[in-house]
PDB file of N, CA and C in Angstrom:
ATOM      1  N   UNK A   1      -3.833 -15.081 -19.538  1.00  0.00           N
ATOM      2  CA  UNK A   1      -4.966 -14.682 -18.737  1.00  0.00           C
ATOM      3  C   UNK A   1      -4.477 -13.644 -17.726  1.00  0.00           C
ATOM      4  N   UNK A   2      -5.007 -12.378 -17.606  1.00  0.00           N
ATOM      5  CA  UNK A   2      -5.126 -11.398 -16.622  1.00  0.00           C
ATOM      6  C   UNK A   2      -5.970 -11.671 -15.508  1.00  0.00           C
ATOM      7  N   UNK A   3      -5.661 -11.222 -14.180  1.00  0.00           N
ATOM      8  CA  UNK A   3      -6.108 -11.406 -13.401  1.00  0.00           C
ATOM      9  C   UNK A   3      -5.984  -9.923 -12.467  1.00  0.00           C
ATOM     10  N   UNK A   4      -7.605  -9.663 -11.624  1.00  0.00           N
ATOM     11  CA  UNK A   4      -7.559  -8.175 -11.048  1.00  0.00           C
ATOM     12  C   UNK A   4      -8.327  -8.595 -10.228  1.00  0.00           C
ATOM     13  N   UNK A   5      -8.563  -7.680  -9.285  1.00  0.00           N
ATOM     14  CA  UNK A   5      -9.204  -7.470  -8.227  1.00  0.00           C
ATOM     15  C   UNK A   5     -10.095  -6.011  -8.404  1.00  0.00           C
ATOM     16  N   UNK A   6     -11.227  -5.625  -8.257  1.00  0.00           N
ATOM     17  CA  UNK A   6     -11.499  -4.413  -8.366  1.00  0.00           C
ATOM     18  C   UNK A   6     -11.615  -4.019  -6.840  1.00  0.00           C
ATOM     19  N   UNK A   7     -10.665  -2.890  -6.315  1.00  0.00           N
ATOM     20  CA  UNK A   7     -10.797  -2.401  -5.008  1.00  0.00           C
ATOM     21  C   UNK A   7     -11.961  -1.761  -4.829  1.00  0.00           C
ATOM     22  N   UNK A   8     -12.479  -1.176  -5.548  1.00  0.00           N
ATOM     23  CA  UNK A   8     -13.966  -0.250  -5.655  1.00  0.00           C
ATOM     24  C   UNK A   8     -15.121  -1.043  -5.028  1.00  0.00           C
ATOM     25  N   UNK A   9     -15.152  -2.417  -5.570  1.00  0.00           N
ATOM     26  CA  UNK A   9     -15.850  -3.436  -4.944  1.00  0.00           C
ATOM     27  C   UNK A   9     -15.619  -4.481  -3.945  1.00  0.00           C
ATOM     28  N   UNK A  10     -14.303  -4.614  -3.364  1.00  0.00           N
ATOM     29  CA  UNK A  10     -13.904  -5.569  -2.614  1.00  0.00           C
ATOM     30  C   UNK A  10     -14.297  -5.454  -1.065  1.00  0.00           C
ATOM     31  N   UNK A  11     -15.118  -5.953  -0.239  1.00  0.00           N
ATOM     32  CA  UNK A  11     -15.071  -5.810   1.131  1.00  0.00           C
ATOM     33  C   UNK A  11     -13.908  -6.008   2.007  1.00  0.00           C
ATOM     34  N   UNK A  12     -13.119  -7.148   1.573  1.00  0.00           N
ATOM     35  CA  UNK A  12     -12.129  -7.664   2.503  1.00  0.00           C
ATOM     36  C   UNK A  12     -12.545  -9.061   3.095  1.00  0.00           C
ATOM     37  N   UNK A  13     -13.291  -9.933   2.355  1.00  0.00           N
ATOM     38  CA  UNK A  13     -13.753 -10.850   2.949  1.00  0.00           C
ATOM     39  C   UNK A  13     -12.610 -12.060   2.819  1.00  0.00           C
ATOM     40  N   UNK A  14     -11.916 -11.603   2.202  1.00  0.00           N
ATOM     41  CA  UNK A  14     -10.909 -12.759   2.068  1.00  0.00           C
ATOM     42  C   UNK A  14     -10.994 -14.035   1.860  1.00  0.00           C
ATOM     43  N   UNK A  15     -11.870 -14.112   1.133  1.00  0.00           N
ATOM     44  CA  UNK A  15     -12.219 -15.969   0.537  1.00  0.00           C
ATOM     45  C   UNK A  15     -10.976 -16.002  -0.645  1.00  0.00           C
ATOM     46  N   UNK A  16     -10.540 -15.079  -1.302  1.00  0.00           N
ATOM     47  CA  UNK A  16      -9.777 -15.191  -2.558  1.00  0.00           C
ATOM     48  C   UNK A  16      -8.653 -15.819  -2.088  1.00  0.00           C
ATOM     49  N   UNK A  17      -8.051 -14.915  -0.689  1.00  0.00           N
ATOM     50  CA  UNK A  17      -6.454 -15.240  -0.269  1.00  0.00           C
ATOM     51  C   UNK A  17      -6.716 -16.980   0.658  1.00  0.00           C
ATOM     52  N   UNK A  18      -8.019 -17.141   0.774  1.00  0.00           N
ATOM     53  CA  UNK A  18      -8.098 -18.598   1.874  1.00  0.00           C
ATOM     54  C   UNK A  18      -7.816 -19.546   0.537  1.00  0.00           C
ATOM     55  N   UNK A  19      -8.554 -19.061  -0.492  1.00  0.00           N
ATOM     56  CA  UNK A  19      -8.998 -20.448  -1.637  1.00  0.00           C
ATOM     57  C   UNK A  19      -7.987 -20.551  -2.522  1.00  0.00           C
ATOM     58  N   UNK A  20      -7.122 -19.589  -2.679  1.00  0.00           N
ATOM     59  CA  UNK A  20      -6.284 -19.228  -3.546  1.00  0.00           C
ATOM     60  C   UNK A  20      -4.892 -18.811  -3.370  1.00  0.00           C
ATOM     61  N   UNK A  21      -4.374 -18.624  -2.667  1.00  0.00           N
ATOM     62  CA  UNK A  21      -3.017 -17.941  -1.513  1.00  0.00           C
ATOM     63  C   UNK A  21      -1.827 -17.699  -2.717  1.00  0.00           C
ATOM     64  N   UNK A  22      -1.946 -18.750  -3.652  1.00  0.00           N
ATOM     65  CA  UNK A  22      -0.714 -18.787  -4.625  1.00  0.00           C
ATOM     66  C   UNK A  22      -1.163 -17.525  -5.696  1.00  0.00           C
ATOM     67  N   UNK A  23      -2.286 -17.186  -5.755  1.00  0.00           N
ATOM     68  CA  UNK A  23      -2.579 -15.844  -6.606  1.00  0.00           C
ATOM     69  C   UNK A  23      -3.048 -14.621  -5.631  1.00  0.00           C
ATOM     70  N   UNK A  24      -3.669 -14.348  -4.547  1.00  0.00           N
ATOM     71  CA  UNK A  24      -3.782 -13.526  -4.113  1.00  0.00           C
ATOM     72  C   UNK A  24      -3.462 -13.245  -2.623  1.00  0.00           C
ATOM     73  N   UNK A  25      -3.419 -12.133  -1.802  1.00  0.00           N
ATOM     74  CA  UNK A  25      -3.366 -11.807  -0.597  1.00  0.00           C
ATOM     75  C   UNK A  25      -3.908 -10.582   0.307  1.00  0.00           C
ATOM     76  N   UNK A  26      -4.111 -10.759   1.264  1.00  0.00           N
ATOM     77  CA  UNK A  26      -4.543  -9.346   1.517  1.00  0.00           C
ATOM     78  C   UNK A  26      -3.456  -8.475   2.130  1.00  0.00           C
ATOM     79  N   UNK A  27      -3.641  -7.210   1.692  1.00  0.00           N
ATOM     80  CA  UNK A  27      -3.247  -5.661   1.597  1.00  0.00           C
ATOM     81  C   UNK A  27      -3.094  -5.277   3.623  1.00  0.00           C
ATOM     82  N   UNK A  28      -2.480  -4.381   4.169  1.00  0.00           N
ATOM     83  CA  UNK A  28      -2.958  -3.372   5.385  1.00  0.00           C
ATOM     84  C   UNK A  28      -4.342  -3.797   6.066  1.00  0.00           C
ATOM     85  N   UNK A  29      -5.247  -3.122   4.935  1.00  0.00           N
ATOM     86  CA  UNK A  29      -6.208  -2.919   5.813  1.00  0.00           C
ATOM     87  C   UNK A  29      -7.424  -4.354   5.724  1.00  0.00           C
ATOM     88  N   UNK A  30      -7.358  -5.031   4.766  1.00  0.00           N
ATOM     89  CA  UNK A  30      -7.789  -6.278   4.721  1.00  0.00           C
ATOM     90  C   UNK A  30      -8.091  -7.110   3.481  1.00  0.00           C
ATOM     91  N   UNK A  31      -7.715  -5.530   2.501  1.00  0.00           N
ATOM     92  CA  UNK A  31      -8.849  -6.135   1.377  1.00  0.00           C
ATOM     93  C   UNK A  31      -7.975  -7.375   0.901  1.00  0.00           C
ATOM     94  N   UNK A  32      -8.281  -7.687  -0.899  1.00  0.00           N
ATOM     95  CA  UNK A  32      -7.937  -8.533  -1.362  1.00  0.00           C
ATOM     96  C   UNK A  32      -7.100  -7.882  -2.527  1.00  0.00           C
ATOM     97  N   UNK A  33      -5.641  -8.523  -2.974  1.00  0.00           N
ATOM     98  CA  UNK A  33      -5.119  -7.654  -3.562  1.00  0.00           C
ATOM     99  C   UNK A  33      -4.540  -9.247  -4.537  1.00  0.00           C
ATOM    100  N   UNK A  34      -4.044  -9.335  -5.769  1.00  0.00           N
ATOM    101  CA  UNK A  34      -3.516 -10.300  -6.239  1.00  0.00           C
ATOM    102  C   UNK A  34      -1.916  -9.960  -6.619  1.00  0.00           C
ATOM    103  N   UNK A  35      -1.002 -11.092  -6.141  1.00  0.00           N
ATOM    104  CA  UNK A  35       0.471 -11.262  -5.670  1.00  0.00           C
ATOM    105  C   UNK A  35       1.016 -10.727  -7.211  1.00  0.00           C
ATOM    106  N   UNK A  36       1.989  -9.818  -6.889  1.00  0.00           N
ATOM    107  CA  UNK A  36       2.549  -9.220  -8.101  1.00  0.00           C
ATOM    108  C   UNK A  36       3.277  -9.570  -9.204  1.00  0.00           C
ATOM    109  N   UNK A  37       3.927 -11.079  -8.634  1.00  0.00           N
ATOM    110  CA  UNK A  37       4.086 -12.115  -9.822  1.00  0.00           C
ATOM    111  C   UNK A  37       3.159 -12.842 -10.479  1.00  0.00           C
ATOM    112  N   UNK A  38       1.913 -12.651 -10.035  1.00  0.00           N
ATOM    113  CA  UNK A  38       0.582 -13.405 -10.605  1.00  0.00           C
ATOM    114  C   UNK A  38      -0.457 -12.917 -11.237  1.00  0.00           C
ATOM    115  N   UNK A  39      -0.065 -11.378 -11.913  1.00  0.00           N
ATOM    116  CA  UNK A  39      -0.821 -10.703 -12.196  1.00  0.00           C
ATOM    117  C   UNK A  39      -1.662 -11.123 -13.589  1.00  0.00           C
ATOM    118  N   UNK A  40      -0.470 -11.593 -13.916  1.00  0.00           N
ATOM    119  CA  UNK A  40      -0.472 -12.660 -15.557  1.00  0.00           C
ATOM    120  C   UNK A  40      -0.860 -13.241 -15.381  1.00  0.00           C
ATOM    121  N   UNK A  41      -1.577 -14.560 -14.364  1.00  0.00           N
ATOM    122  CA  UNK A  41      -2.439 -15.826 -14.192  1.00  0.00           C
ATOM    123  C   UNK A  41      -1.140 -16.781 -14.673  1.00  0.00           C
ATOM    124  N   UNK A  42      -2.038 -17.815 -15.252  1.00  0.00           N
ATOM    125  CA  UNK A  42      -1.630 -19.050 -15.734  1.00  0.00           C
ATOM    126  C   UNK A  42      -0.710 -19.360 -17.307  1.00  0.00           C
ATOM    127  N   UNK A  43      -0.655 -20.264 -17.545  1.00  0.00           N
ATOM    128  CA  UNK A  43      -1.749 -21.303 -17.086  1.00  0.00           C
ATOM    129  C   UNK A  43      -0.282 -21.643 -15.847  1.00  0.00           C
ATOM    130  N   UNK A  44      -1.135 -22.688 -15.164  1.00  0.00           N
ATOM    131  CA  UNK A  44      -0.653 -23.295 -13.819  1.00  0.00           C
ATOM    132  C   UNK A  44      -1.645 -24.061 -13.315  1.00  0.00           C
ATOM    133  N   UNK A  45      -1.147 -24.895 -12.268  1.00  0.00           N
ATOM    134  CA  UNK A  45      -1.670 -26.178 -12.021  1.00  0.00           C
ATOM    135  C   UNK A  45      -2.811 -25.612 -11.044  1.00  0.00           C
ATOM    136  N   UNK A  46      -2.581 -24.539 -10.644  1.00  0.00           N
ATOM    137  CA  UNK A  46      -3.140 -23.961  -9.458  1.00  0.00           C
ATOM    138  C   UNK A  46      -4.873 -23.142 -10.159  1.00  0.00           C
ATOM    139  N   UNK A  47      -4.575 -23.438 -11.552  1.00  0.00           N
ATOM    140  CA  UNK A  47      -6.185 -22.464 -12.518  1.00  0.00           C
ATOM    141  C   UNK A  47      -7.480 -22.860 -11.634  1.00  0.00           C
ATOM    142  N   UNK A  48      -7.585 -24.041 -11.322  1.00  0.00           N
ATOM    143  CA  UNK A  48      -8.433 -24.368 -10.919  1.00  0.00           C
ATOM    144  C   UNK A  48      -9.142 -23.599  -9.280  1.00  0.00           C
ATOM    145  N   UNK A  49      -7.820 -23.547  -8.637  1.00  0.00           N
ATOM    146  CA  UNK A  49      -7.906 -22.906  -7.717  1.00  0.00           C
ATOM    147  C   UNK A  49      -8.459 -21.373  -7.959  1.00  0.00           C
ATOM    148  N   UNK A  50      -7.976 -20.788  -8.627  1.00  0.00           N
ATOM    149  CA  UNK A  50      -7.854 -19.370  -9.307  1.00  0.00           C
ATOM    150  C   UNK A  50      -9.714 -19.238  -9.693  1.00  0.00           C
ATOM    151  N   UNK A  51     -10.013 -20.165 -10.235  1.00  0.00           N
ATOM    152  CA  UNK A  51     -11.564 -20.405 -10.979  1.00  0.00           C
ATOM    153  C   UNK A  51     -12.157 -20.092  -9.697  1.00  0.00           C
ATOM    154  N   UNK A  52     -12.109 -21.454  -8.671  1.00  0.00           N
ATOM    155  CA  UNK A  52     -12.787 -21.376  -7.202  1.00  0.00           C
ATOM    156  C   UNK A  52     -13.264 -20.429  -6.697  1.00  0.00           C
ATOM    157  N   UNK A  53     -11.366 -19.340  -6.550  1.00  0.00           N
ATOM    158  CA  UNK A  53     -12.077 -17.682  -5.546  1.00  0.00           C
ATOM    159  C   UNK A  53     -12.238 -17.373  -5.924  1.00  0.00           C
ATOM    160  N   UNK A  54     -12.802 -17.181  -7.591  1.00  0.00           N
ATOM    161  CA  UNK A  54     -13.598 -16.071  -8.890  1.00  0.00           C
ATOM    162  C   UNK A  54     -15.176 -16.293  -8.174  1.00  0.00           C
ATOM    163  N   UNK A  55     -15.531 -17.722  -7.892  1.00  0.00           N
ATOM    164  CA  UNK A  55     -16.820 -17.854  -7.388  1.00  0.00           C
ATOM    165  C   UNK A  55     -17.016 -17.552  -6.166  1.00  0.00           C
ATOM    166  N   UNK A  56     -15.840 -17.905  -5.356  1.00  0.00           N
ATOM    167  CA  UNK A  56     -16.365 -17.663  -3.509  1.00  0.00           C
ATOM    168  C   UNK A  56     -16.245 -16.209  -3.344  1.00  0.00           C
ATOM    169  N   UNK A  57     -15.567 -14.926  -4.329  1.00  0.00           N
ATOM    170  CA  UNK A  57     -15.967 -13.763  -3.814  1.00  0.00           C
ATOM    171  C   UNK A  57     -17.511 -13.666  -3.895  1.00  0.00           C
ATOM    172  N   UNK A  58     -17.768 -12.939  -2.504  1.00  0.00           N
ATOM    173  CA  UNK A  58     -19.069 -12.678  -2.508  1.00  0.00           C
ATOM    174  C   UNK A  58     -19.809 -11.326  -3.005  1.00  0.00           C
ATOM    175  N   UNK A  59     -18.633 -10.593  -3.444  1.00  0.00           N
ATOM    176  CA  UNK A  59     -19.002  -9.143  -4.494  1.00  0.00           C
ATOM    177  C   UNK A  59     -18.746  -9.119  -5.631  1.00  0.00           C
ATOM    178  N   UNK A  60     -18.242 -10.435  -6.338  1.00  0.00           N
ATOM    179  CA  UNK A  60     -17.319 -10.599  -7.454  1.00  0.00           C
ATOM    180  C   UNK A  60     -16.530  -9.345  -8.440  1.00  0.00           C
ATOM    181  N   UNK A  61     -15.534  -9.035  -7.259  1.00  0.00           N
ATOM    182  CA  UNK A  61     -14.764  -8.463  -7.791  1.00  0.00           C
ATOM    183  C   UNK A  61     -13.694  -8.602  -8.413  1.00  0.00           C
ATOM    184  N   UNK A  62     -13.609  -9.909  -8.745  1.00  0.00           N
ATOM    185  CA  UNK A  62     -12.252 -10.537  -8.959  1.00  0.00           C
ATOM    186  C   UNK A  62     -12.587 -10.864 -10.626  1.00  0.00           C
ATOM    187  N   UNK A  63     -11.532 -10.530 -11.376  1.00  0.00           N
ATOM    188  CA  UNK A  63     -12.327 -10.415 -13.151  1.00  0.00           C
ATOM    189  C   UNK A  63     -10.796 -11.178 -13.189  1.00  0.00           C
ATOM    190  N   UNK A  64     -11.296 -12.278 -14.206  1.00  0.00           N
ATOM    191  CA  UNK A  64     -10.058 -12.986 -15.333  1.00  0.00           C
ATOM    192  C   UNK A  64     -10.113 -12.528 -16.925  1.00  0.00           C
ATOM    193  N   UNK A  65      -9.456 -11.953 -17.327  1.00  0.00           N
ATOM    194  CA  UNK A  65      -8.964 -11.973 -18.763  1.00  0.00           C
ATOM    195  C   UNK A  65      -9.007 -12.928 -19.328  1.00  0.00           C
ATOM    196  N   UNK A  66      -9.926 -13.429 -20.015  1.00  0.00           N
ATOM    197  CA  UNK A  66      -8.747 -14.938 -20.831  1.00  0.00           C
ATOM    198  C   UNK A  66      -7.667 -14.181 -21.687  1.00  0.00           C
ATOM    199  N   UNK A  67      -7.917 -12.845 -22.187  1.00  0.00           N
ATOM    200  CA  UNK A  67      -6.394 -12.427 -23.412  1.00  0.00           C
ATOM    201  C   UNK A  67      -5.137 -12.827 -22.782  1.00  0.00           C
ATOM    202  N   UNK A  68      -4.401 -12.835 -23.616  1.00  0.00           N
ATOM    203  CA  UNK A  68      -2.725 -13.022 -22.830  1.00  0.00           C
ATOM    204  C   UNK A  68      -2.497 -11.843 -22.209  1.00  0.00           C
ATOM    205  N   UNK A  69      -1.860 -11.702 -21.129  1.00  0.00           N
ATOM    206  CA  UNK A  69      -1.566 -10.442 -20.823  1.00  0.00           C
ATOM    207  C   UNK A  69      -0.206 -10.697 -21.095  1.00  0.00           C
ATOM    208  N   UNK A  70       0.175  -9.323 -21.242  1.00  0.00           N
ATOM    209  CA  UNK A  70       1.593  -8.371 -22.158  1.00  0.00           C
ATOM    210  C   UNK A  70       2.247  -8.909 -21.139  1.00  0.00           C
ATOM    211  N   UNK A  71       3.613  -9.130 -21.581  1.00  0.00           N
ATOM    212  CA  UNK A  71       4.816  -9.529 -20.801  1.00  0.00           C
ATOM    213  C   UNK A  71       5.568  -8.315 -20.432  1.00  0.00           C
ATOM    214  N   UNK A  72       5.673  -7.970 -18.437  1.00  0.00           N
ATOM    215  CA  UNK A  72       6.418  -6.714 -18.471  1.00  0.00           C
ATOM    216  C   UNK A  72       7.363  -6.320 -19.533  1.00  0.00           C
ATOM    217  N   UNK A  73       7.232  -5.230 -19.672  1.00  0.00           N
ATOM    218  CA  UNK A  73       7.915  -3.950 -20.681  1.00  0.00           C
ATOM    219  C   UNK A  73       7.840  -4.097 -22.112  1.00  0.00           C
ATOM    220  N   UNK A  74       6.413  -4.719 -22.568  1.00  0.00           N
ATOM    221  CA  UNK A  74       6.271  -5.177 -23.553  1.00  0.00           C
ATOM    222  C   UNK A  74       5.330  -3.856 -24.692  1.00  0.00           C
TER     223      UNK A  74
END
């Protein structure tokens, strides 16, 4: 599973990094950015969590892949 953030749409409301901290964080200026070892998702114990701030963004900018994502330098 892939996991993104679209900056185009993100306010900075930061529900992703409150509900979720082990996949995402915020950036400088506030937005929401997801942690660079977690770009790949799961699986992990934490999916559930991950599911949560997919719903508490309030612009839903936050998109999951279910495909596998490619293993760096793949």
């Amino acid at each position: 599973m892939r996991v993104s953030i679209d900056g185009g749409l993100c306010i900075g409301a930061g529900q992703c990094a409150l509900t979720s901290p082990q996949f995402f964080t915020q950036d400088d200026e506030g937005f929401g950015t997801v942690l660079p070892e977690r770009e790949g998702g799961g699986p992990d114990p934490d999916d559930a969590l991950l599911d949560e701030a997919v719903r508490a963004c309030p612009v839903q900018a936050i998109t999951l892949d279910e495909e596998e994502a490619e293993a760096p330098g793949a």
